[in-house]
PDB file of N, CA and C in Angstrom:
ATOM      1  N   UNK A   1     -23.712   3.591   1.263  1.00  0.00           N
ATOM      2  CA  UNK A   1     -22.465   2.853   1.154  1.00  0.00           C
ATOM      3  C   UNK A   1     -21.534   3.082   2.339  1.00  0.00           C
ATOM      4  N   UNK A   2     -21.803   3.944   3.409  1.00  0.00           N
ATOM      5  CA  UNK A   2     -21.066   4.263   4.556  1.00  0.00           C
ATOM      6  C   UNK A   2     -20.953   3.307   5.125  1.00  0.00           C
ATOM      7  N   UNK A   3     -22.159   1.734   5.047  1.00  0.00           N
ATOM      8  CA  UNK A   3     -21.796   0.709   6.121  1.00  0.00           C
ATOM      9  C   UNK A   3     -20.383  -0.291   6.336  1.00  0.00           C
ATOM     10  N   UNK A   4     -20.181   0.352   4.831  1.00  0.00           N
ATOM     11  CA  UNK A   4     -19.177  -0.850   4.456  1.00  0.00           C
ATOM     12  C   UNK A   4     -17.588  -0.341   5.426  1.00  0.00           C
ATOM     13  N   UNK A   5     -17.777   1.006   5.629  1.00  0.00           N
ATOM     14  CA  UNK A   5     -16.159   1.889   6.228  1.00  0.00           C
ATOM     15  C   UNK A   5     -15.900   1.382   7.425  1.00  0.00           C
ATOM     16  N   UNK A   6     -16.842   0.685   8.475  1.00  0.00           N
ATOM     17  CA  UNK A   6     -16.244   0.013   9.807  1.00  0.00           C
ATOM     18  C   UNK A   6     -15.157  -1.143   9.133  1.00  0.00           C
ATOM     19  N   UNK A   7     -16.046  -2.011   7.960  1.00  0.00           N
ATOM     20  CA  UNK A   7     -15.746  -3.388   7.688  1.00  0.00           C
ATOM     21  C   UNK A   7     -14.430  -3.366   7.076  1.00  0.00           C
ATOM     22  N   UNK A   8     -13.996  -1.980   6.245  1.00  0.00           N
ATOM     23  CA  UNK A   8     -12.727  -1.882   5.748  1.00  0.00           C
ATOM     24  C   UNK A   8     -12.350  -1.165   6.562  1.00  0.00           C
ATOM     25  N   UNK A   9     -11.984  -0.583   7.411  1.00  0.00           N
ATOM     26  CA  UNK A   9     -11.156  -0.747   8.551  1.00  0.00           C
ATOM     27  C   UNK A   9     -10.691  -1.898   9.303  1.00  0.00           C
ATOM     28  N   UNK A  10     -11.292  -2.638   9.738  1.00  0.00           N
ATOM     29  CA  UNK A  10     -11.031  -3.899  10.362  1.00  0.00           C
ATOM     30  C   UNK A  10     -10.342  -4.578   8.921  1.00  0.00           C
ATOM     31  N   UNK A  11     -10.568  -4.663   8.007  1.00  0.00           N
ATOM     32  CA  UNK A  11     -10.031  -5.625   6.988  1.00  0.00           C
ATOM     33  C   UNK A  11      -8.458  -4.785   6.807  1.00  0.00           C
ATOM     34  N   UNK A  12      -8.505  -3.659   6.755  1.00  0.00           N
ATOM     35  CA  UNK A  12      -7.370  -2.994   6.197  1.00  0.00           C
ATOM     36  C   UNK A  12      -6.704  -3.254   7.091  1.00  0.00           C
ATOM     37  N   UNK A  13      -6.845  -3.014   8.504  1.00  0.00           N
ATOM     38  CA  UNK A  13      -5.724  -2.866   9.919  1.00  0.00           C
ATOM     39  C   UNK A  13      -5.492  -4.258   9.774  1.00  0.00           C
ATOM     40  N   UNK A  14      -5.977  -5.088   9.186  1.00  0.00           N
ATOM     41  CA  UNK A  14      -5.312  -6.462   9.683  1.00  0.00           C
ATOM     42  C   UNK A  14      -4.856  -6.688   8.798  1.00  0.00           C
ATOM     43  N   UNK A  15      -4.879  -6.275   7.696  1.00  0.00           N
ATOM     44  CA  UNK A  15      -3.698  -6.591   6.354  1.00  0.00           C
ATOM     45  C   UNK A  15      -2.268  -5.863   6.668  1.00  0.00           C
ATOM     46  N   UNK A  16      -2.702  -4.580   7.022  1.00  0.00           N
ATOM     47  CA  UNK A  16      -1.763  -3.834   7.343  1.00  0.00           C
ATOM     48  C   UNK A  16      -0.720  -4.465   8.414  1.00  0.00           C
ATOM     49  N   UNK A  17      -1.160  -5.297   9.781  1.00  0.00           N
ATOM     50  CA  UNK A  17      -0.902  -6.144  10.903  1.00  0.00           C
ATOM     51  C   UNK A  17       0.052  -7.221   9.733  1.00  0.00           C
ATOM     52  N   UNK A  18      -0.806  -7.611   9.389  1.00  0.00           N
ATOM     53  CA  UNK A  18      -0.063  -8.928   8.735  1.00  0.00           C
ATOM     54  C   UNK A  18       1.009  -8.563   7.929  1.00  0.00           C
ATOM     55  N   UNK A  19       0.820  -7.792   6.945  1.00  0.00           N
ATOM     56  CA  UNK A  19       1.870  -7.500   6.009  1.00  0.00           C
ATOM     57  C   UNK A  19       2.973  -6.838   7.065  1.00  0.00           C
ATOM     58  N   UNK A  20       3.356  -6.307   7.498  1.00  0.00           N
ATOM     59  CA  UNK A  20       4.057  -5.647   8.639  1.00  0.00           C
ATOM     60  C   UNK A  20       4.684  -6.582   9.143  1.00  0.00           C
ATOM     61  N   UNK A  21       4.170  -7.571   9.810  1.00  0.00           N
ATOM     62  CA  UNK A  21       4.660  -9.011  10.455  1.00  0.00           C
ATOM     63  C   UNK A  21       5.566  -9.393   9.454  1.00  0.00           C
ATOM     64  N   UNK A  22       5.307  -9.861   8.225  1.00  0.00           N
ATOM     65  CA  UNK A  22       5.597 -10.164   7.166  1.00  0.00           C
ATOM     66  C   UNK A  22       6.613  -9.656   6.520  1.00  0.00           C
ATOM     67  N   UNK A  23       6.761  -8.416   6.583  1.00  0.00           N
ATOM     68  CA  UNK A  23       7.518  -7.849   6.092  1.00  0.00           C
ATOM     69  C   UNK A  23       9.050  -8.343   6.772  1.00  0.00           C
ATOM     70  N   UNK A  24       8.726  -7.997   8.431  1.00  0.00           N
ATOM     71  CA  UNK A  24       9.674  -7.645   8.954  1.00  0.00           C
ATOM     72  C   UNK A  24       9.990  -9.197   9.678  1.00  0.00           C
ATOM     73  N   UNK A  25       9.497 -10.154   9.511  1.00  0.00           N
ATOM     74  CA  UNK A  25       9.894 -11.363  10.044  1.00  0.00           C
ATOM     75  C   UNK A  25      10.975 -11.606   8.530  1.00  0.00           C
ATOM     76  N   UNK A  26      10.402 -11.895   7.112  1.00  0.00           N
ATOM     77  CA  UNK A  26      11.338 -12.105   6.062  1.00  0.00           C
ATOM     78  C   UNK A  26      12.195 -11.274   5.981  1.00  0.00           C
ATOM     79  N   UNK A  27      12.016  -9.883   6.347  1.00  0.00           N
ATOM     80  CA  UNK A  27      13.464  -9.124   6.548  1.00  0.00           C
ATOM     81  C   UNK A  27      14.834 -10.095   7.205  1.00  0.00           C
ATOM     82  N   UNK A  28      14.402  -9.879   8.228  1.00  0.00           N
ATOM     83  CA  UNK A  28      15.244 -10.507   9.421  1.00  0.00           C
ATOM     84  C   UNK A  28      15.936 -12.388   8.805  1.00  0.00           C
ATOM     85  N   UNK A  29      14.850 -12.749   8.089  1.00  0.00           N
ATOM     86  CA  UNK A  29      15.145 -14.445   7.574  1.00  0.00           C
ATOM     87  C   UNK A  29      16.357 -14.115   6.570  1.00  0.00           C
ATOM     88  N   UNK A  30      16.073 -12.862   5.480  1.00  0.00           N
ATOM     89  CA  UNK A  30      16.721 -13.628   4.200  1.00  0.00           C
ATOM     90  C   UNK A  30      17.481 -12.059   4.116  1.00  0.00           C
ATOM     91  N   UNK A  31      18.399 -11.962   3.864  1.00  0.00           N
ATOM     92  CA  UNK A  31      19.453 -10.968   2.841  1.00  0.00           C
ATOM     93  C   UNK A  31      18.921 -10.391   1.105  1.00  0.00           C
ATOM     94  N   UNK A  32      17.853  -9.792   1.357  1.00  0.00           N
ATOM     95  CA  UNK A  32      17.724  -9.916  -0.209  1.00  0.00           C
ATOM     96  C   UNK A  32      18.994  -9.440  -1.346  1.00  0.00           C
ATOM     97  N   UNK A  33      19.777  -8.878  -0.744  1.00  0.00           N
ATOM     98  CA  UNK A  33      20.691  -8.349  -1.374  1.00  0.00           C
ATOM     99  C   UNK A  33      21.863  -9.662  -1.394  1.00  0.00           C
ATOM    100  N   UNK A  34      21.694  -9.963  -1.019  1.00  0.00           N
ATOM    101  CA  UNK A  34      23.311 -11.596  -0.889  1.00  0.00           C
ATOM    102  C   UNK A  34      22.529 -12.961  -1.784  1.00  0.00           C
ATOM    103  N   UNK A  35      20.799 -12.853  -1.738  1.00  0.00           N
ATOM    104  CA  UNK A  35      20.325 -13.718  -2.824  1.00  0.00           C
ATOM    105  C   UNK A  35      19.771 -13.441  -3.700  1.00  0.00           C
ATOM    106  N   UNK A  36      20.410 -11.953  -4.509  1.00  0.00           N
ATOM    107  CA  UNK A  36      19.754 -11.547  -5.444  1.00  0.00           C
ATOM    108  C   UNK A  36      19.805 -12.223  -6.768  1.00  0.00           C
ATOM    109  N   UNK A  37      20.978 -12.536  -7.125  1.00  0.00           N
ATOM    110  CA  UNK A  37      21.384 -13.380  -8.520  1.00  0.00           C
ATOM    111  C   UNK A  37      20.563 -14.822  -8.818  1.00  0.00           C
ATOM    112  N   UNK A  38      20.580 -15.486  -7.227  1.00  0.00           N
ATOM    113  CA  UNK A  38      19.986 -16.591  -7.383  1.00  0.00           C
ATOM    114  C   UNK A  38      18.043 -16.219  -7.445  1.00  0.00           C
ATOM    115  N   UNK A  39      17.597 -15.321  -6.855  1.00  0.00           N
ATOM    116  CA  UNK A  39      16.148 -14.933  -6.772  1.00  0.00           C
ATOM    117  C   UNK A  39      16.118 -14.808  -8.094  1.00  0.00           C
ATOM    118  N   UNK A  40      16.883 -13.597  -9.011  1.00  0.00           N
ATOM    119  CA  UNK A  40      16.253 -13.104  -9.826  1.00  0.00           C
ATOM    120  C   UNK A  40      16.622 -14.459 -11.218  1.00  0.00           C
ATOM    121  N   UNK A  41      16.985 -15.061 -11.145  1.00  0.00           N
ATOM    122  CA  UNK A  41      17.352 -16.362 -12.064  1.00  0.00           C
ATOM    123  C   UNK A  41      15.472 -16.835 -12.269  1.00  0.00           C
ATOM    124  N   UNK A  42      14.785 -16.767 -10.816  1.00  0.00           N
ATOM    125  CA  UNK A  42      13.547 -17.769 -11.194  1.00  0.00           C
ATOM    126  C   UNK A  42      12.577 -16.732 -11.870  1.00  0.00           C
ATOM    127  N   UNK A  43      12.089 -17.316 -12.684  1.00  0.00           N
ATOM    128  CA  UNK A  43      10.663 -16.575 -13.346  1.00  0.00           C
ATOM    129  C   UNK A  43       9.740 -16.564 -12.388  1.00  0.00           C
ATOM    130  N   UNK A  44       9.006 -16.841 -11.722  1.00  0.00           N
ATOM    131  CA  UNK A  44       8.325 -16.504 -10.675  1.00  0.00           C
ATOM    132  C   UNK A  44       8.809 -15.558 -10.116  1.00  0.00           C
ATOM    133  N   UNK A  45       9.665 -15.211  -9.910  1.00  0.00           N
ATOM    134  CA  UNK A  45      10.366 -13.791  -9.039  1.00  0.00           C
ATOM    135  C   UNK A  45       9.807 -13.009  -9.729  1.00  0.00           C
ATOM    136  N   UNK A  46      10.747 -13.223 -11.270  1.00  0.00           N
ATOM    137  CA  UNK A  46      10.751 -11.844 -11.986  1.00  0.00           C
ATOM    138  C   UNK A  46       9.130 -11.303 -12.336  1.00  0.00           C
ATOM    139  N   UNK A  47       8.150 -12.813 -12.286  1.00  0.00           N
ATOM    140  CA  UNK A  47       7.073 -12.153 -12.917  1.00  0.00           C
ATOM    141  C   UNK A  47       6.593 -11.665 -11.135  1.00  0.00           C
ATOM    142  N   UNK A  48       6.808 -12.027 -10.361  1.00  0.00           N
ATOM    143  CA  UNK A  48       5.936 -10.730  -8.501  1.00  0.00           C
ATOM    144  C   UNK A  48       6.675  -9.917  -8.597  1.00  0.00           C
ATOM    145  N   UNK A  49       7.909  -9.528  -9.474  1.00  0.00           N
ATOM    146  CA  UNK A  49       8.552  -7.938  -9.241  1.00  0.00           C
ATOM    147  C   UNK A  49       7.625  -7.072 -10.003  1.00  0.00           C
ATOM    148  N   UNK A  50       6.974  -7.779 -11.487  1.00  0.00           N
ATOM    149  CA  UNK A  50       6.943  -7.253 -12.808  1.00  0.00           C
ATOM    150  C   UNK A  50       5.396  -6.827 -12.180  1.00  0.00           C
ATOM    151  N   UNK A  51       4.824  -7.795 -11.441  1.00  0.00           N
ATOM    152  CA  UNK A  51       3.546  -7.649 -10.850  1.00  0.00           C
ATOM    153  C   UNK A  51       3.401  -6.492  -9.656  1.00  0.00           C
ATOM    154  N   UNK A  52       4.227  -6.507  -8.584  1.00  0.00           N
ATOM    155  CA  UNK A  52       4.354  -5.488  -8.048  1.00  0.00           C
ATOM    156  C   UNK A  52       4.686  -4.288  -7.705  1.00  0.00           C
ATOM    157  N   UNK A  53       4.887  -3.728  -9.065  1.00  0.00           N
ATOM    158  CA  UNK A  53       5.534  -2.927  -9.796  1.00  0.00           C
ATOM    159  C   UNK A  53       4.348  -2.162 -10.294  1.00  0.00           C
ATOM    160  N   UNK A  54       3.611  -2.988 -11.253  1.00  0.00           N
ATOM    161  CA  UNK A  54       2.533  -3.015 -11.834  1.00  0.00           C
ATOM    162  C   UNK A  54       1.618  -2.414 -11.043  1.00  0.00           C
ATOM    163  N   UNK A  55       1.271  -2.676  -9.512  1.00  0.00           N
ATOM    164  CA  UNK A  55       0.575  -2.693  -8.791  1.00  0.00           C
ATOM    165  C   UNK A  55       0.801  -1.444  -7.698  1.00  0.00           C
ATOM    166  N   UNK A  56       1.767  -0.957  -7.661  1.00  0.00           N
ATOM    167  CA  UNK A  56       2.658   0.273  -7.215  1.00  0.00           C
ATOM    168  C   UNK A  56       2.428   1.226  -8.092  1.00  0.00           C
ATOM    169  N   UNK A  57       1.979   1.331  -9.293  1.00  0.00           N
ATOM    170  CA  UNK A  57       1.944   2.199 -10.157  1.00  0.00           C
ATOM    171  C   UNK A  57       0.468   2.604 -10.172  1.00  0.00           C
ATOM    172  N   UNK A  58      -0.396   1.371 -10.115  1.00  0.00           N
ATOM    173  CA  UNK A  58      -1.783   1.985  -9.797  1.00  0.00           C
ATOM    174  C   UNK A  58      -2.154   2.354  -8.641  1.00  0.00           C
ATOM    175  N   UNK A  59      -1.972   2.158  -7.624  1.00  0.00           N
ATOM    176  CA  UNK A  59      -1.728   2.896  -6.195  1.00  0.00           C
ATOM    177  C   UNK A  59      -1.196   4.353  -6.138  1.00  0.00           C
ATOM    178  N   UNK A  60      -0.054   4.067  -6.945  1.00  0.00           N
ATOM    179  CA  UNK A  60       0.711   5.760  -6.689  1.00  0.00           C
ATOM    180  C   UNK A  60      -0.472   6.709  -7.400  1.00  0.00           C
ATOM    181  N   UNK A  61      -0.791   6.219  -8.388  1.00  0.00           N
ATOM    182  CA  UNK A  61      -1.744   7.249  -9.651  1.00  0.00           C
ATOM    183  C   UNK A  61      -2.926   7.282  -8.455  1.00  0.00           C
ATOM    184  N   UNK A  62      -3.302   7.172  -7.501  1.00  0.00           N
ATOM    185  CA  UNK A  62      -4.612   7.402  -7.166  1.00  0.00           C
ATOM    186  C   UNK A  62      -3.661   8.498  -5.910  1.00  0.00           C
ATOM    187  N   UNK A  63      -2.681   7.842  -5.459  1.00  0.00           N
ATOM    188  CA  UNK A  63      -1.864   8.590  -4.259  1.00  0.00           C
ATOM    189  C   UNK A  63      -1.845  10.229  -4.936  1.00  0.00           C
ATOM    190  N   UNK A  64      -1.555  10.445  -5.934  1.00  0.00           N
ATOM    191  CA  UNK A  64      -1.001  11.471  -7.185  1.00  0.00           C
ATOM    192  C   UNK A  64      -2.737  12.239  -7.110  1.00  0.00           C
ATOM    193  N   UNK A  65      -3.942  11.490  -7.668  1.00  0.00           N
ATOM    194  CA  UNK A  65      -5.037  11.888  -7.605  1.00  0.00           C
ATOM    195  C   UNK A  65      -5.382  12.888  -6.370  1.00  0.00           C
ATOM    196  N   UNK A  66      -5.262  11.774  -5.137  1.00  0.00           N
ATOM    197  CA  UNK A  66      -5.609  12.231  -3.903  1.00  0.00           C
ATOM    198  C   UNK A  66      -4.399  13.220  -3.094  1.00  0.00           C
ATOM    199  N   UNK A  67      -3.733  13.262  -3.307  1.00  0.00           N
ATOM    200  CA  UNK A  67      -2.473  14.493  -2.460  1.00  0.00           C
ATOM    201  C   UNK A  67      -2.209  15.694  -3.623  1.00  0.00           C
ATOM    202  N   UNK A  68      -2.610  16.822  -2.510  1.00  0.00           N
ATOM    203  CA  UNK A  68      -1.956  17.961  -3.641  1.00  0.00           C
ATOM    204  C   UNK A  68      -0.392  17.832  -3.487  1.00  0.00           C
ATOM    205  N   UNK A  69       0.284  17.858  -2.522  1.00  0.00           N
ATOM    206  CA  UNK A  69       1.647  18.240  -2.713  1.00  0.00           C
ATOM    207  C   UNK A  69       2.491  17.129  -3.040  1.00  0.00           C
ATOM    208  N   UNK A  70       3.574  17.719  -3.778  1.00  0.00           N
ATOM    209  CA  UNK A  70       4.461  17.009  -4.352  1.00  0.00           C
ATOM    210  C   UNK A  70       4.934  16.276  -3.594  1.00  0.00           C
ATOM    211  N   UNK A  71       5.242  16.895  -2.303  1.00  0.00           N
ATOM    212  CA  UNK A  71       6.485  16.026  -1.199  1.00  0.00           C
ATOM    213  C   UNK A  71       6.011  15.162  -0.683  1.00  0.00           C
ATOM    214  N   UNK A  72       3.969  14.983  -0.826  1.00  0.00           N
ATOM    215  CA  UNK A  72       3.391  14.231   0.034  1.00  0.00           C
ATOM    216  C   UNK A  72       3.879  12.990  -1.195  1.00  0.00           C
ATOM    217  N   UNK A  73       3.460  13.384  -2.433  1.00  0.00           N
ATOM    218  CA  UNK A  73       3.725  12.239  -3.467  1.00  0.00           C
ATOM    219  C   UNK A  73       4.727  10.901  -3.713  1.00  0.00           C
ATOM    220  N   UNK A  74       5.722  12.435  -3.259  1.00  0.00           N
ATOM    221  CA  UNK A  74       7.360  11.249  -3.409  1.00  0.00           C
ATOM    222  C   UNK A  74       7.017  10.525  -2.552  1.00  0.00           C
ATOM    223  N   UNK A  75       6.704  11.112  -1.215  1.00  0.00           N
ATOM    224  CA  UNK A  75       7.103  10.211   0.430  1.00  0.00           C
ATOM    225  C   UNK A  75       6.123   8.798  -0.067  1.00  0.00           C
ATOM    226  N   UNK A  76       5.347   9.069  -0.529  1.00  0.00           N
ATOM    227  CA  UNK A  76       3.911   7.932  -0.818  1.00  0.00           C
ATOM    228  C   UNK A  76       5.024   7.082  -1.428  1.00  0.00           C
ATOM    229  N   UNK A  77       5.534   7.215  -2.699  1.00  0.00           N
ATOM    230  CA  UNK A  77       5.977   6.662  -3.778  1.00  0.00           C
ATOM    231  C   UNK A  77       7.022   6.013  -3.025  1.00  0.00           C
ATOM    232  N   UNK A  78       8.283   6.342  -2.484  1.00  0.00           N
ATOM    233  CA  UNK A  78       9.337   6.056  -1.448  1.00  0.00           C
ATOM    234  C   UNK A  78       8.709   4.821  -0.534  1.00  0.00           C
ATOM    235  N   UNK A  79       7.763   5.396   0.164  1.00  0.00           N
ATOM    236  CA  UNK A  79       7.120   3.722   0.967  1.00  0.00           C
ATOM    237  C   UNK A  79       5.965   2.857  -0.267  1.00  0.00           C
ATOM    238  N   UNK A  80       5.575   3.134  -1.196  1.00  0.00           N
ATOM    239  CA  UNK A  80       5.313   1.874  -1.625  1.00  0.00           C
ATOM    240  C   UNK A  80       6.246   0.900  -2.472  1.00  0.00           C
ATOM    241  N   UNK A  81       7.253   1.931  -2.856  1.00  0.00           N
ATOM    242  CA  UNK A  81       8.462   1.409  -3.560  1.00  0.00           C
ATOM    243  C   UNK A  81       9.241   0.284  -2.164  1.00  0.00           C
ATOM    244  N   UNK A  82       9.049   0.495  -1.941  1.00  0.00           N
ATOM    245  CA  UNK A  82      10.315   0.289  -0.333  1.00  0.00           C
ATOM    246  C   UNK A  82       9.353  -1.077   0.513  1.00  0.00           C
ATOM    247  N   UNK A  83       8.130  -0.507   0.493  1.00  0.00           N
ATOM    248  CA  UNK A  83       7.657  -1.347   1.475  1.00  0.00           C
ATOM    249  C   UNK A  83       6.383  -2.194   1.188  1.00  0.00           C
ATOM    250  N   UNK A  84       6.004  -1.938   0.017  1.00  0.00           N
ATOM    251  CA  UNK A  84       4.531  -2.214  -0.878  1.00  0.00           C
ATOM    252  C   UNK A  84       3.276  -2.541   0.025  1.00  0.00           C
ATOM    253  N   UNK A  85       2.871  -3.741   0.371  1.00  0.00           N
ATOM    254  CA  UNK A  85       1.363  -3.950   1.085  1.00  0.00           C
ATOM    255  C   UNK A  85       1.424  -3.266   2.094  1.00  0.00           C
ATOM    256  N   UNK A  86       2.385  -3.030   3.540  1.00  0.00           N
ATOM    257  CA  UNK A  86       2.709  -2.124   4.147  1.00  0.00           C
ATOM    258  C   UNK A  86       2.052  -0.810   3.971  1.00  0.00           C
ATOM    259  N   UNK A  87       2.799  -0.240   3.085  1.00  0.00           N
ATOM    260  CA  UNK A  87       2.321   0.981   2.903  1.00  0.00           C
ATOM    261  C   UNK A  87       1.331   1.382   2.235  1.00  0.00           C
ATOM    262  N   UNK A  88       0.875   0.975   1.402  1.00  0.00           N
ATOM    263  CA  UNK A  88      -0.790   0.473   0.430  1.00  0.00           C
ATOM    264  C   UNK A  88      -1.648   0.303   1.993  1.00  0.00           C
ATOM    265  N   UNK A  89      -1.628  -0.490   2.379  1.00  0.00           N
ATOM    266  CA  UNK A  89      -2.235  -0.718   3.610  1.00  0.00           C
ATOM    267  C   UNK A  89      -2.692   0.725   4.502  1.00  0.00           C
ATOM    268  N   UNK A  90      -1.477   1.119   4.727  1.00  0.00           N
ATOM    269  CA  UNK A  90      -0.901   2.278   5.515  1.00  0.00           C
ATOM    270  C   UNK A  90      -2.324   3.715   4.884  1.00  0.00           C
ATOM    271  N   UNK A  91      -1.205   3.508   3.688  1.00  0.00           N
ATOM    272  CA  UNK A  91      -2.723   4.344   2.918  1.00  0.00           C
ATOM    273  C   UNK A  91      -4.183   4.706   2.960  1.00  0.00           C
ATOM    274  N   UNK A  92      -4.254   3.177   2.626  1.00  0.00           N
ATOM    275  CA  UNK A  92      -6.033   3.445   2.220  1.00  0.00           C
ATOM    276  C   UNK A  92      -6.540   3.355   3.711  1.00  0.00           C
ATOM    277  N   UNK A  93      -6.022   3.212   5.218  1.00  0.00           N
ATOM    278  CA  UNK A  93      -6.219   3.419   6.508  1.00  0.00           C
ATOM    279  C   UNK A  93      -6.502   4.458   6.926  1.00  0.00           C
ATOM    280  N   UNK A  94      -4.952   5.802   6.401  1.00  0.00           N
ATOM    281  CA  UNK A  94      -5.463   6.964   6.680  1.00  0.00           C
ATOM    282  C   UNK A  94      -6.644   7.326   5.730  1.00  0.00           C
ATOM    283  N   UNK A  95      -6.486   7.289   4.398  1.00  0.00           N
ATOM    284  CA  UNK A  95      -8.416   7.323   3.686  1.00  0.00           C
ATOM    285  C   UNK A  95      -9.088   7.041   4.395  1.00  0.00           C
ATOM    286  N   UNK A  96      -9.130   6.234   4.911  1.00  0.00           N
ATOM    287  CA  UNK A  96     -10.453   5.567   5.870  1.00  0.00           C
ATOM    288  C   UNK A  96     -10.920   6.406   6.863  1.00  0.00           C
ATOM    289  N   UNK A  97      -9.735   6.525   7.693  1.00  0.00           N
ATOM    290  CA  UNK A  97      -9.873   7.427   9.161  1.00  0.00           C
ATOM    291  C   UNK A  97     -10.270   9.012   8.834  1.00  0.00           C
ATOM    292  N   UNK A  98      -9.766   8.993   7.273  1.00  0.00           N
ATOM    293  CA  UNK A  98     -10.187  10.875   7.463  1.00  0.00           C
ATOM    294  C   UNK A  98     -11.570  10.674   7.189  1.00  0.00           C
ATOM    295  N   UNK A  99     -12.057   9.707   6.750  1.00  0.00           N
ATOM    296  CA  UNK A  99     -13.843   9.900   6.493  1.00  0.00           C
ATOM    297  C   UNK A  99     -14.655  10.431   7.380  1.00  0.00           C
ATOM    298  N   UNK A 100     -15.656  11.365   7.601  1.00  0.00           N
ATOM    299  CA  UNK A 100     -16.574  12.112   8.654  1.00  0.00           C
ATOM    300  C   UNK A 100     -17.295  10.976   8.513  1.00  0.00           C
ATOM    301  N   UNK A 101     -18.410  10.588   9.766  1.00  0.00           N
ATOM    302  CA  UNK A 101     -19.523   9.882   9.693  1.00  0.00           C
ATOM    303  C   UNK A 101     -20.737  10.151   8.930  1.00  0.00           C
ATOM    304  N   UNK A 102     -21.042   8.826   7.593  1.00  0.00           N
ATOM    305  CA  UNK A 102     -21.996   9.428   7.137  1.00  0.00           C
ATOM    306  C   UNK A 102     -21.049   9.140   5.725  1.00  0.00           C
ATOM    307  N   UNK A 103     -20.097   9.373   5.993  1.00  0.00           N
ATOM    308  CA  UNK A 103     -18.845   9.508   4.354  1.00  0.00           C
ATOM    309  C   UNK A 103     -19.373   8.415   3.915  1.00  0.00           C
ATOM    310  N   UNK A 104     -18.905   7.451   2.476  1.00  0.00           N
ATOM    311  CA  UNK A 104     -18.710   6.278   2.059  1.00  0.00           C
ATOM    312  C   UNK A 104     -17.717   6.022   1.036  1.00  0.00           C
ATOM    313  N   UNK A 105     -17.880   5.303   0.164  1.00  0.00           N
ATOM    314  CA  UNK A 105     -16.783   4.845  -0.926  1.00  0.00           C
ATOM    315  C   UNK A 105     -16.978   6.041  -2.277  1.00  0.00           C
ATOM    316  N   UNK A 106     -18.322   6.671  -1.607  1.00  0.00           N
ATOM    317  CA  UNK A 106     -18.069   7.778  -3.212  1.00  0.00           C
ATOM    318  C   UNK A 106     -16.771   8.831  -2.768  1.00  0.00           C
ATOM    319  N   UNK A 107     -16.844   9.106  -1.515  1.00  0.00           N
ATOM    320  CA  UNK A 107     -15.779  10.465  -0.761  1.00  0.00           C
ATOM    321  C   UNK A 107     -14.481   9.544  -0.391  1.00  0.00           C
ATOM    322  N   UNK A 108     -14.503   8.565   0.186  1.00  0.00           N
ATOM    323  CA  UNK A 108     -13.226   7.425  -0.004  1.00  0.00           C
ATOM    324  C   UNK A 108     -12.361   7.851  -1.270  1.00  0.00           C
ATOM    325  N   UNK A 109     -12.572   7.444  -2.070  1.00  0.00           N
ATOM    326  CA  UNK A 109     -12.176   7.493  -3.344  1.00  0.00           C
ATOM    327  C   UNK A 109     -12.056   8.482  -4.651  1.00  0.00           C
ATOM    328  N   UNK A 110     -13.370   9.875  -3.913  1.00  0.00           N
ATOM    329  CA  UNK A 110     -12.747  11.283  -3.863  1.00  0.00           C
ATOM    330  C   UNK A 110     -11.860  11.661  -4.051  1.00  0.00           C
ATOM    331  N   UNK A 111     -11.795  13.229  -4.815  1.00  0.00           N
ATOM    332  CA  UNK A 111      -9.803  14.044  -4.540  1.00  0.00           C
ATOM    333  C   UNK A 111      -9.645  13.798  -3.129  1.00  0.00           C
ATOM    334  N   UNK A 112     -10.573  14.329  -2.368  1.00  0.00           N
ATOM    335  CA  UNK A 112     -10.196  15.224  -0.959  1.00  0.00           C
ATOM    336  C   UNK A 112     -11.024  14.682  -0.171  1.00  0.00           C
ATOM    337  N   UNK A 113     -10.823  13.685   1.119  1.00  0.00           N
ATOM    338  CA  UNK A 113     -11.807  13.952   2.314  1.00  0.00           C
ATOM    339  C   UNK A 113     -11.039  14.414   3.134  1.00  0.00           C
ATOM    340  N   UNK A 114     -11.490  15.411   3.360  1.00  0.00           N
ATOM    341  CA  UNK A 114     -11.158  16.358   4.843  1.00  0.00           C
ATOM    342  C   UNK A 114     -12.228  16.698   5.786  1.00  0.00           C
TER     343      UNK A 114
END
């Protein structure tokens, strides 16, 4: 299963690329804070908050799995709260990169690759 760790690298860095772009181009477009009343009025909002929320929580629980220390935890929790695909991205990248050659998705997804 090691063949697959080039292919998610390249897939991850470019999500990571994109979401990043993304992030920080709609930063710059919209005030989320000056259109909050009117955002949170649409159901579609409320259900990608309710969703990404959702989705932050199963991320963190594996973040929680994989880091012994606490401080590494919060900081995790702090950027996926804050920054979501970004930092999800960010994540499963460094997973990736700590893999030795030879690793695959059983040690990926491991407590610990070191």
């Amino acid at each position: 299963m090691s063949n697959f760790i080039p292919a998610l690298k390249i897939l991850f860095l470019l999500l990571f690329v994109w979401m990043s772009y993304t992030f920080i181009h709609t930063s710059i477009e919209i005030n989320l804070f000056k259109q909050w009343s009117l955002l949170w009025s649409m159901p579609l909002i409320r259900l990608t908050l309710w969703d990404f929320y959702a989705n932050v929580t199963v991320i963190f629980l594996w973040v929680c799995y994989k880091e012994n220390k606490l401080s590494a935890r919060l900081l995790w929790l702090v950027l996926l709260i804050t920054s979501g695909g970004v930092a999800s991205c960010a994540y499963v990248l460094i997973q990736l990169f700590k893999l030795h050659p030879g690793q695959g998705l059983k040690e990926f997804f491991g407590k610990q690759n070191v």
